[in-house]
C-alpha atoms as a PDB file:
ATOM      1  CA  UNK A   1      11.566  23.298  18.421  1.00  0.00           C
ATOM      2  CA  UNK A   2      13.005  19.676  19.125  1.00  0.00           C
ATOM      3  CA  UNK A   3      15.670  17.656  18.673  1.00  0.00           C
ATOM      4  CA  UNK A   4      15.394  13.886  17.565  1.00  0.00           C
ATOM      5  CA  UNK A   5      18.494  11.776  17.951  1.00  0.00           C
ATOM      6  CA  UNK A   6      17.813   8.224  15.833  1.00  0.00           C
ATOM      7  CA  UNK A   7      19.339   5.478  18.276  1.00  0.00           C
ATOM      8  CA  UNK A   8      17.593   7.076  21.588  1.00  0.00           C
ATOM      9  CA  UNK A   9      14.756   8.917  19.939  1.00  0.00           C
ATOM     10  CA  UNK A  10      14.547  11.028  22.655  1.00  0.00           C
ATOM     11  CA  UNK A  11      13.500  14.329  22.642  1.00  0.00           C
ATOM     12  CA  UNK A  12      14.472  17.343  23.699  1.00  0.00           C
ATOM     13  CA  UNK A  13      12.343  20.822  23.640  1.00  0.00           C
ATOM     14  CA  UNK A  14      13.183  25.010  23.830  1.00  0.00           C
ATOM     15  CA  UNK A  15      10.630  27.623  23.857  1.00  0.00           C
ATOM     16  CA  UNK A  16      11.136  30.771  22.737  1.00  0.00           C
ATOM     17  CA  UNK A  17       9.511  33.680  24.492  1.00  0.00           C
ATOM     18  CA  UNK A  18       7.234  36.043  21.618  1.00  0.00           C
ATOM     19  CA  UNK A  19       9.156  38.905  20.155  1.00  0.00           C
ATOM     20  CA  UNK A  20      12.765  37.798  21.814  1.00  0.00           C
ATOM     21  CA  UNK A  21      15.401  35.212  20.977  1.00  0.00           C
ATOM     22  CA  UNK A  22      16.131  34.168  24.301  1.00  0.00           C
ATOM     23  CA  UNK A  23      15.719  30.283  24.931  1.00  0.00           C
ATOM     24  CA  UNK A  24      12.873  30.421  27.989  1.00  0.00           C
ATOM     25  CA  UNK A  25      14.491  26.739  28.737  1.00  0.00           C
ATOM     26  CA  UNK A  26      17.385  25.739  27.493  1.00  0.00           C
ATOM     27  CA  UNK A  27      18.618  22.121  25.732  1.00  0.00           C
ATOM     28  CA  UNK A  28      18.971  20.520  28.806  1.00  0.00           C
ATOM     29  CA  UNK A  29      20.668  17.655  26.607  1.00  0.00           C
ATOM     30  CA  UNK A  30      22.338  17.721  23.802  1.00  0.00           C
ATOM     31  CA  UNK A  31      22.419  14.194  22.381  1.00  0.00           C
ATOM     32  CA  UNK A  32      25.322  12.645  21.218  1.00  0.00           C
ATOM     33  CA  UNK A  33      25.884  11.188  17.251  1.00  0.00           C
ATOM     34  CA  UNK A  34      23.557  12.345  14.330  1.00  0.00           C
ATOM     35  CA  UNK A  35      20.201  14.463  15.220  1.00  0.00           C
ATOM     36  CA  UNK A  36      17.498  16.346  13.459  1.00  0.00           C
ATOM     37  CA  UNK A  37      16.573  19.492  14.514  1.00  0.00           C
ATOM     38  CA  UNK A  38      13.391  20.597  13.848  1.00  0.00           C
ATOM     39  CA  UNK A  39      11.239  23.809  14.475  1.00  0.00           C
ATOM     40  CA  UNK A  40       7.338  24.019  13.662  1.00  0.00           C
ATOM     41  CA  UNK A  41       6.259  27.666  13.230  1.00  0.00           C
ATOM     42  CA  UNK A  42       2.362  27.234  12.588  1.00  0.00           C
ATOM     43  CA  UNK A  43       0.118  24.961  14.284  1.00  0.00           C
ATOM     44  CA  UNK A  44      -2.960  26.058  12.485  1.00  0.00           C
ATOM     45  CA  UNK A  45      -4.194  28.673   9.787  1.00  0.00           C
ATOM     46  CA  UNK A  46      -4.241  31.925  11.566  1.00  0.00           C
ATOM     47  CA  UNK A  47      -1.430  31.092  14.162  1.00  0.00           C
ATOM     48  CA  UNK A  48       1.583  33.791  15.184  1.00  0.00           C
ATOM     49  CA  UNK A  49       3.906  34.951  12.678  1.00  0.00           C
ATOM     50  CA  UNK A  50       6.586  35.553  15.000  1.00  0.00           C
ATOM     51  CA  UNK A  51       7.546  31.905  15.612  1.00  0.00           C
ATOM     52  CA  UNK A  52       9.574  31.205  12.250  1.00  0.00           C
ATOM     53  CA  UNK A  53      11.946  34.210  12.445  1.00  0.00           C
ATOM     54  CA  UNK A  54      12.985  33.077  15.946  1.00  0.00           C
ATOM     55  CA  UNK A  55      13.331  29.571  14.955  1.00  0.00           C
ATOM     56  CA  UNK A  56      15.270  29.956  11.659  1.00  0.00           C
ATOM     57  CA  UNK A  57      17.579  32.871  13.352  1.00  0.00           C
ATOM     58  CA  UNK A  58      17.854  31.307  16.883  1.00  0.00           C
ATOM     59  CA  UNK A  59      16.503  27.649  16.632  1.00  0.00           C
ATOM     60  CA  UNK A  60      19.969  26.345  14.858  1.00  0.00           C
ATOM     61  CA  UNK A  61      17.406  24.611  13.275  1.00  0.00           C
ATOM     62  CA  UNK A  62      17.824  21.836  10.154  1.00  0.00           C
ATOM     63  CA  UNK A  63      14.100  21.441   8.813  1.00  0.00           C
ATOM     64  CA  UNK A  64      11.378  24.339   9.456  1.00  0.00           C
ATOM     65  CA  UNK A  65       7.411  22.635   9.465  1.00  0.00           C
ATOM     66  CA  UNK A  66       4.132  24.726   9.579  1.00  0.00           C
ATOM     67  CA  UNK A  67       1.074  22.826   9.796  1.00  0.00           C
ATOM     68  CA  UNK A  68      -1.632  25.098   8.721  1.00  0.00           C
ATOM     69  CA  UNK A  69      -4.919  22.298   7.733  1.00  0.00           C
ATOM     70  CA  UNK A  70      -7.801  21.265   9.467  1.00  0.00           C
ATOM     71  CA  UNK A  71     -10.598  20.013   8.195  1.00  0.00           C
ATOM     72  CA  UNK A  72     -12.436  23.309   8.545  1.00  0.00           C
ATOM     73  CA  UNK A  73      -9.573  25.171   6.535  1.00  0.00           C
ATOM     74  CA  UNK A  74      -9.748  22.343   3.537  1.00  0.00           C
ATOM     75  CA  UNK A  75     -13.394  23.502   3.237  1.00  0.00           C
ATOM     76  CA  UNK A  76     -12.795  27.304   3.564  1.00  0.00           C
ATOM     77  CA  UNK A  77      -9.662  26.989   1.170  1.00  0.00           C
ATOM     78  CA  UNK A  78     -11.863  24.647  -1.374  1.00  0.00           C
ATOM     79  CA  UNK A  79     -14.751  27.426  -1.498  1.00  0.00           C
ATOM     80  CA  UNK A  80     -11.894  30.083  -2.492  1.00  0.00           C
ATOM     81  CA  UNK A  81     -10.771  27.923  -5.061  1.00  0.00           C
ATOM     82  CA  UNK A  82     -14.096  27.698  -6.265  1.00  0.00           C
ATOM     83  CA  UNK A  83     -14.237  31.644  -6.879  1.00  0.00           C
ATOM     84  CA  UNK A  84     -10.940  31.827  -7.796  1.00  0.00           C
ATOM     85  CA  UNK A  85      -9.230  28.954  -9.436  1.00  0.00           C
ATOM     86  CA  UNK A  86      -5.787  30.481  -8.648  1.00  0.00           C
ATOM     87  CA  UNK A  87      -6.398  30.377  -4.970  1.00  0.00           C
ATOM     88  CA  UNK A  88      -7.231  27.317  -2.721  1.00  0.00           C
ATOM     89  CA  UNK A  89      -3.638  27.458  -0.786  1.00  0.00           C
ATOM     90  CA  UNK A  90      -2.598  29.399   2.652  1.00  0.00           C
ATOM     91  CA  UNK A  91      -0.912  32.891   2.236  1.00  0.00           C
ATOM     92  CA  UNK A  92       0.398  33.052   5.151  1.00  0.00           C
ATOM     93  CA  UNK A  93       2.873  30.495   3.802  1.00  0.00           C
ATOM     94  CA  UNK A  94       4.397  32.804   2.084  1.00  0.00           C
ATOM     95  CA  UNK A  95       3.358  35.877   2.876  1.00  0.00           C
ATOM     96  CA  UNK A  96       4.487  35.692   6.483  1.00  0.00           C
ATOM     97  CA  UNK A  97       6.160  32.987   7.148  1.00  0.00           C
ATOM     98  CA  UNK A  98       9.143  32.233   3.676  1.00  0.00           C
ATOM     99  CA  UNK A  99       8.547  35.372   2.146  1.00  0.00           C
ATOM    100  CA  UNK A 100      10.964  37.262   4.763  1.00  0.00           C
ATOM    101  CA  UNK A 101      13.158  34.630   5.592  1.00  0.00           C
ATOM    102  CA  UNK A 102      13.982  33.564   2.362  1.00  0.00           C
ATOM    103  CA  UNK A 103      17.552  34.644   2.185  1.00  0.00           C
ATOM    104  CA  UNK A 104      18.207  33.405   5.714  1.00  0.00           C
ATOM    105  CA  UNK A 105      16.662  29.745   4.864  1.00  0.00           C
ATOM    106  CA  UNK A 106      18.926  29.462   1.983  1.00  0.00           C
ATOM    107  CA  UNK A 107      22.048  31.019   3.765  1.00  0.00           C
ATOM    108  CA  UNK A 108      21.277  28.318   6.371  1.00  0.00           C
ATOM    109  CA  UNK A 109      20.147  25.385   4.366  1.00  0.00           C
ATOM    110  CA  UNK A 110      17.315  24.792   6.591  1.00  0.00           C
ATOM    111  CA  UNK A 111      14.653  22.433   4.688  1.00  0.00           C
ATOM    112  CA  UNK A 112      10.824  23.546   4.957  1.00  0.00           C
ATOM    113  CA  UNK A 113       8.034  21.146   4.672  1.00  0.00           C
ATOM    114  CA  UNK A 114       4.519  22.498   4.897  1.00  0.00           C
ATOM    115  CA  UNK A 115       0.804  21.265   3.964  1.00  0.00           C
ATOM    116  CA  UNK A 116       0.361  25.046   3.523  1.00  0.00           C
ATOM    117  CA  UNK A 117      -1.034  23.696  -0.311  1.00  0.00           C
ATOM    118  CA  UNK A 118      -4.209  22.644   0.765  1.00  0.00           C
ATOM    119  CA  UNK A 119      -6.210  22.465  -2.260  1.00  0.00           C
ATOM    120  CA  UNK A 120      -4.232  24.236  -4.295  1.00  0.00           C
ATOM    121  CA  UNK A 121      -0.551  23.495  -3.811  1.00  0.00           C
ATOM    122  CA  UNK A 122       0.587  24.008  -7.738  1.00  0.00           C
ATOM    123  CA  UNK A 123      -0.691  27.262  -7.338  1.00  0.00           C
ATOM    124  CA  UNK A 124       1.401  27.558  -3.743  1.00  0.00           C
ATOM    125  CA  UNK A 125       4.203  26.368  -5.565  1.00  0.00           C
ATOM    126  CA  UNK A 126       4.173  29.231  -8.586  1.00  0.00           C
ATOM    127  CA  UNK A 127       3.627  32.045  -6.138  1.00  0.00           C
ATOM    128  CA  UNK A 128       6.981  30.581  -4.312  1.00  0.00           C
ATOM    129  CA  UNK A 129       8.793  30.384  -7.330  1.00  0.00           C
ATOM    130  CA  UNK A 130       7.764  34.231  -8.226  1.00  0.00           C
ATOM    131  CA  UNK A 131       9.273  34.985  -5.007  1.00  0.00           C
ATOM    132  CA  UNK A 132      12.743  32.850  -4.973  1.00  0.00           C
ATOM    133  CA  UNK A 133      13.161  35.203  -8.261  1.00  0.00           C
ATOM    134  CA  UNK A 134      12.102  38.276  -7.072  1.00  0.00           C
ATOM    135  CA  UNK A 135      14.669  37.959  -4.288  1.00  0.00           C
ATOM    136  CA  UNK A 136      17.286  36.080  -6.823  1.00  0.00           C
ATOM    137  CA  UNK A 137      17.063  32.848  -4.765  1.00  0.00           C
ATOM    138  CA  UNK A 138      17.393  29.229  -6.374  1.00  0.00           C
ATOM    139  CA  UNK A 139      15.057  26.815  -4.411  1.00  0.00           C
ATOM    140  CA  UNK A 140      14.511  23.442  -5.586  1.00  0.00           C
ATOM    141  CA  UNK A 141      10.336  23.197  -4.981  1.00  0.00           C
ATOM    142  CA  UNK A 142       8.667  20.213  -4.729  1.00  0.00           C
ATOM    143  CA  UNK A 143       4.755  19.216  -4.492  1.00  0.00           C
ATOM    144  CA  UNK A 144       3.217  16.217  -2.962  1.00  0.00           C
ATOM    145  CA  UNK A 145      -0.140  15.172  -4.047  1.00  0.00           C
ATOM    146  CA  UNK A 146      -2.803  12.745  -4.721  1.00  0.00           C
ATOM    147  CA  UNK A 147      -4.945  13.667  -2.067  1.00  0.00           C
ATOM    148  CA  UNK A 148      -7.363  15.383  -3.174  1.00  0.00           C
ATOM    149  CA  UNK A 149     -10.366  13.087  -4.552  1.00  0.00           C
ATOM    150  CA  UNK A 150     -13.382  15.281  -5.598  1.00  0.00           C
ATOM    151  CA  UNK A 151     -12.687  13.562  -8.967  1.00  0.00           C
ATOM    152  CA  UNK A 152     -13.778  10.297  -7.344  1.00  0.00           C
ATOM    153  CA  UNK A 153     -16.713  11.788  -5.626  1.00  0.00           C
ATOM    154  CA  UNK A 154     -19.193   9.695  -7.889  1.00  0.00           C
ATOM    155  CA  UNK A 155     -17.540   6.607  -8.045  1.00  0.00           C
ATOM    156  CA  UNK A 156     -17.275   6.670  -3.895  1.00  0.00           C
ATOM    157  CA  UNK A 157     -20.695   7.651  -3.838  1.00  0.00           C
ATOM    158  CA  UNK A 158     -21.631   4.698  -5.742  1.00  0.00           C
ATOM    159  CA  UNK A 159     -20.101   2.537  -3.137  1.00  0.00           C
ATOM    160  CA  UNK A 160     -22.363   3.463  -0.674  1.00  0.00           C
ATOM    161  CA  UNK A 161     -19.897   4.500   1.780  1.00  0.00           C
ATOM    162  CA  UNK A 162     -21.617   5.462   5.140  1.00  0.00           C
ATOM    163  CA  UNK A 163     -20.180   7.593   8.217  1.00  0.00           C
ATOM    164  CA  UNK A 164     -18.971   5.407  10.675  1.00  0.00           C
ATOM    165  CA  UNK A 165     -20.538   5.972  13.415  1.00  0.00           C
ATOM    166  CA  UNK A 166     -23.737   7.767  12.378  1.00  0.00           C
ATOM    167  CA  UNK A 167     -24.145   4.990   8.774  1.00  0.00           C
ATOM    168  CA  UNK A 168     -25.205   8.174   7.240  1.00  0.00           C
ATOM    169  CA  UNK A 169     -24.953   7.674   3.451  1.00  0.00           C
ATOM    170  CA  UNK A 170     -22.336  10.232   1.586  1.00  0.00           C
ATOM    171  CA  UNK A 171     -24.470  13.639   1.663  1.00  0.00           C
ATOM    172  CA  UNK A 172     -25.373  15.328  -1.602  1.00  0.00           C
ATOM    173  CA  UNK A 173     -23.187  18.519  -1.655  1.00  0.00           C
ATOM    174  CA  UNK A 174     -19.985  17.648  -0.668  1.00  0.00           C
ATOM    175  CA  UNK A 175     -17.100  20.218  -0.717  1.00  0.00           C
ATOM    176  CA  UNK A 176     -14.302  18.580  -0.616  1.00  0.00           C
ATOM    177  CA  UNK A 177     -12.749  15.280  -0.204  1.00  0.00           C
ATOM    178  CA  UNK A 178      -9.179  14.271   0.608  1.00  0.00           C
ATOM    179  CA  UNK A 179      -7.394  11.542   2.245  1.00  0.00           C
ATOM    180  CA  UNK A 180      -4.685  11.643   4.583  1.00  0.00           C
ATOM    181  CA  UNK A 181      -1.033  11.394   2.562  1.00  0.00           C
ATOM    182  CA  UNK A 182       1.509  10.248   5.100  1.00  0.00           C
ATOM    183  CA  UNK A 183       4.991  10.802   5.467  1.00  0.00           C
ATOM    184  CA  UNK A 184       7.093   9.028   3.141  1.00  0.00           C
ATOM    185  CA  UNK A 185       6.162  11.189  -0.212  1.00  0.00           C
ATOM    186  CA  UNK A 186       7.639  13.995   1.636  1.00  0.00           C
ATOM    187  CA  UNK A 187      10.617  11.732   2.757  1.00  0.00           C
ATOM    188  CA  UNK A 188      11.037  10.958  -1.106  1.00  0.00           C
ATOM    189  CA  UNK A 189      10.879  14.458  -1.967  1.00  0.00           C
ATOM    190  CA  UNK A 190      13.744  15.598   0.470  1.00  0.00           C
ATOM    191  CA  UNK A 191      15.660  12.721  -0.630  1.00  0.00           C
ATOM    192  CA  UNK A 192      15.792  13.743  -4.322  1.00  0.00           C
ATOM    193  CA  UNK A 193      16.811  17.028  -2.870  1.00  0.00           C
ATOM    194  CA  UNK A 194      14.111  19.542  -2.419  1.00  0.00           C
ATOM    195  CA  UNK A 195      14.609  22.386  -0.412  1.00  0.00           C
ATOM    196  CA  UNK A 196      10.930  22.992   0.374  1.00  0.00           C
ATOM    197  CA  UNK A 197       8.053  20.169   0.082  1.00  0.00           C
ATOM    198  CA  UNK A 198       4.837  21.615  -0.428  1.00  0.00           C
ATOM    199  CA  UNK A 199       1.809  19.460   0.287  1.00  0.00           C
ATOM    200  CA  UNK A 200      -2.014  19.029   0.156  1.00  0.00           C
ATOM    201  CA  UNK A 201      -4.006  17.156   2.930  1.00  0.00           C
ATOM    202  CA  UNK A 202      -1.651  14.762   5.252  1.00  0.00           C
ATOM    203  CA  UNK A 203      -1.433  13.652   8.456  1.00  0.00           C
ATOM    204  CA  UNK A 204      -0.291  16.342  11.166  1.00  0.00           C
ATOM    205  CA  UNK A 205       2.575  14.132  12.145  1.00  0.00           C
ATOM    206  CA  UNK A 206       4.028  13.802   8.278  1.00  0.00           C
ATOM    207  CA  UNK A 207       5.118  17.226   8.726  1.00  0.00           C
ATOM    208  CA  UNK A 208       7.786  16.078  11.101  1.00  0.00           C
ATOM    209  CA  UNK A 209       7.913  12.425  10.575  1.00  0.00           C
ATOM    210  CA  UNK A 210       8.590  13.009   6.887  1.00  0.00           C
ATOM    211  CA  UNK A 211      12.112  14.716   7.787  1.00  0.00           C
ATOM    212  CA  UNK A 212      12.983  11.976  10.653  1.00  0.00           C
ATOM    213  CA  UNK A 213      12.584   9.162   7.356  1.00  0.00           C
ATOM    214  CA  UNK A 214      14.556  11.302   5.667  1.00  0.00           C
ATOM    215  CA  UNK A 215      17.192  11.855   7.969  1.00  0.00           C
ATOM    216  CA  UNK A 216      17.849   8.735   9.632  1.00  0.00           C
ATOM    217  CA  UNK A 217      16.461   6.715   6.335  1.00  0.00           C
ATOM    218  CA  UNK A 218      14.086   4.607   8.487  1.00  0.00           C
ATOM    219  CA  UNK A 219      11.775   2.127   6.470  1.00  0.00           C
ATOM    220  CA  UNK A 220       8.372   1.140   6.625  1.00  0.00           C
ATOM    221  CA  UNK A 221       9.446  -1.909   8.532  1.00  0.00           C
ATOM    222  CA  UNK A 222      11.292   0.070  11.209  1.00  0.00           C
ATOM    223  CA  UNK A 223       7.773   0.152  13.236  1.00  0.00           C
ATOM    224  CA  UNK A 224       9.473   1.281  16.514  1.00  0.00           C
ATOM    225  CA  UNK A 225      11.174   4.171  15.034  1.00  0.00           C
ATOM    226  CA  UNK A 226       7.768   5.152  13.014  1.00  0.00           C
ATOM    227  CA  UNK A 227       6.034   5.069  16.372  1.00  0.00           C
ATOM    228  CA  UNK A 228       8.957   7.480  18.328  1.00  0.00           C
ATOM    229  CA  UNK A 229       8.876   9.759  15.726  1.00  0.00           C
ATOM    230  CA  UNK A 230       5.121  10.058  15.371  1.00  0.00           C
ATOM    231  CA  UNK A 231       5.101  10.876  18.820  1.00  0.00           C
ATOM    232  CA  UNK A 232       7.787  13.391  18.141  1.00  0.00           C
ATOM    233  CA  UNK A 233       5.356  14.940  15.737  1.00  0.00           C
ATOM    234  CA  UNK A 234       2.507  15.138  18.062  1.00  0.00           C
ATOM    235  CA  UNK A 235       4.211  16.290  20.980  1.00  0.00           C
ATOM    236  CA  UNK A 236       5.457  19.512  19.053  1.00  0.00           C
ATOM    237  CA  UNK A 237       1.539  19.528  17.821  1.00  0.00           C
ATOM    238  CA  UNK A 238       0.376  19.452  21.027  1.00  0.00           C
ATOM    239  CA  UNK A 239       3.013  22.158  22.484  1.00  0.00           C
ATOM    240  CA  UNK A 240       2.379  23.946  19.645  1.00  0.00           C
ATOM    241  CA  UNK A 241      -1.171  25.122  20.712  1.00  0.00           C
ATOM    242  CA  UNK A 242      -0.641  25.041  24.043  1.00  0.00           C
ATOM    243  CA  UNK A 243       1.448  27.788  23.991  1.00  0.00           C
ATOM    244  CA  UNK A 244      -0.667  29.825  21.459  1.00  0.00           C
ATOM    245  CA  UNK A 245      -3.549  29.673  23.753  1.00  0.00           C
ATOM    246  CA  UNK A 246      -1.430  30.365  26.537  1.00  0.00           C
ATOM    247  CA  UNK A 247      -0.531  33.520  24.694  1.00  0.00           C
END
């Protein structure tokens, strides 16, 4: 969990110790004027479930983020979608991570952004829904895509695209084939007032830099703020699985 403030963007770090609430290091801190708060719960497909219930009841948190992609996971959540065309997204999403804290994330008004869509994030997006009105929540959901480019396959192929470094020509089977979104579709979606942005494939650091445009409305022009956040984003990456495999 960190804390951005716009006009220093500095940035400030807690840990919390698995299975308490207790800050292991404390805000050392607290900057001055108007901050962002934010708390990442997953730094991968398969990471602990214990991080978002500390964050979203301890964390004082404004924005929760769980990155749960690599490129790995697009191809294992691409070959479920192939067997089953409503799957293709994360469940742990939802499952572990929203499902239980529901309540508490609307009680709070802590925003959620998460690439837990992958291939499927329409689908991610419905199974939400079912559960906002199985627990008689209103969350406004919204979906960021255009990443996903199997459709295209072909027509890239016919460019004769090679691998960079290899030249290797496209290979025959591909299974999937997405491109990187970046941060300001998720900045528009918080701004027209989503609660929770689902996505497909984007960069690690949208997760976090996609709240920071939000928040401080930085441009695309504002290169020096871009740059401090993005290393916002992958310093919490970065801390992120250093503590799971120091776990």
């Amino acid at each position: 969990m960190f804390q951005v403030g716009c006009t220093s963007a500095r940035v400030v770090f807690g840990r919390y110790l698995q299975g308490t609430h207790r800050s292991l290091r404390n805000l050392s801190h607290a900057l001055s004027g108007e901050t962002a708060r934010i708390g990442c719960s997953s730094g991968f497909w398969g990471d602990t479930s214990v991080a978002a219930p500390q964050l979203v009841r301890a964390g004082r948190i404004d924005f929760l983020v769980a990155d749960y992609l690599s490129e790995i996971t697009m191809s294992l959540l691409t070959r479920a979608n192939q067997r089953n065309p409503a799957a293709g997204y994360t469940p742990d999403f939802l499952q572990a991570c929203l499902g239980p804290l529901l309540k508490e994330i609307k009680t709070k008004g802590i925003r959620v952004i998460s690439n837990a869509g992958g291939v499927n994030p329409d689908a991610c997006k419905e199974q939400l829904l079912k559960l906002c009105e199985k627990q008689g929540i209103n969350l406004d959901v919204a979906v960021v895509k255009g990443d996903n480019l199997m459709s295209k396959c072909d027509e890239i192929r016919a460019t004769n695209v090679t691998e960079i470094d290899s030249g290797c020509l496209l290979p025959e089977a591909v299974v999937s084939m997405n491109a990187y979104l970046g941060a300001f579709p998720i900045a528009k979606a918080l701004d027209a007032g989503a609660d929770v942005v689902i996505t497909g494939r984007c960069v690690d650091s949208a997760l976090v830099l996609g709240p920071l445009v939000h928040k401080f409305g930085w441009e695309k022009s504002d290169l020096d703020l871009l740059a401090s956040g993005r290393y916002s984003s992958l310093l919490q990456s970065y801390i992120r699985r250093a503590y799971d495999n120091s776990c």
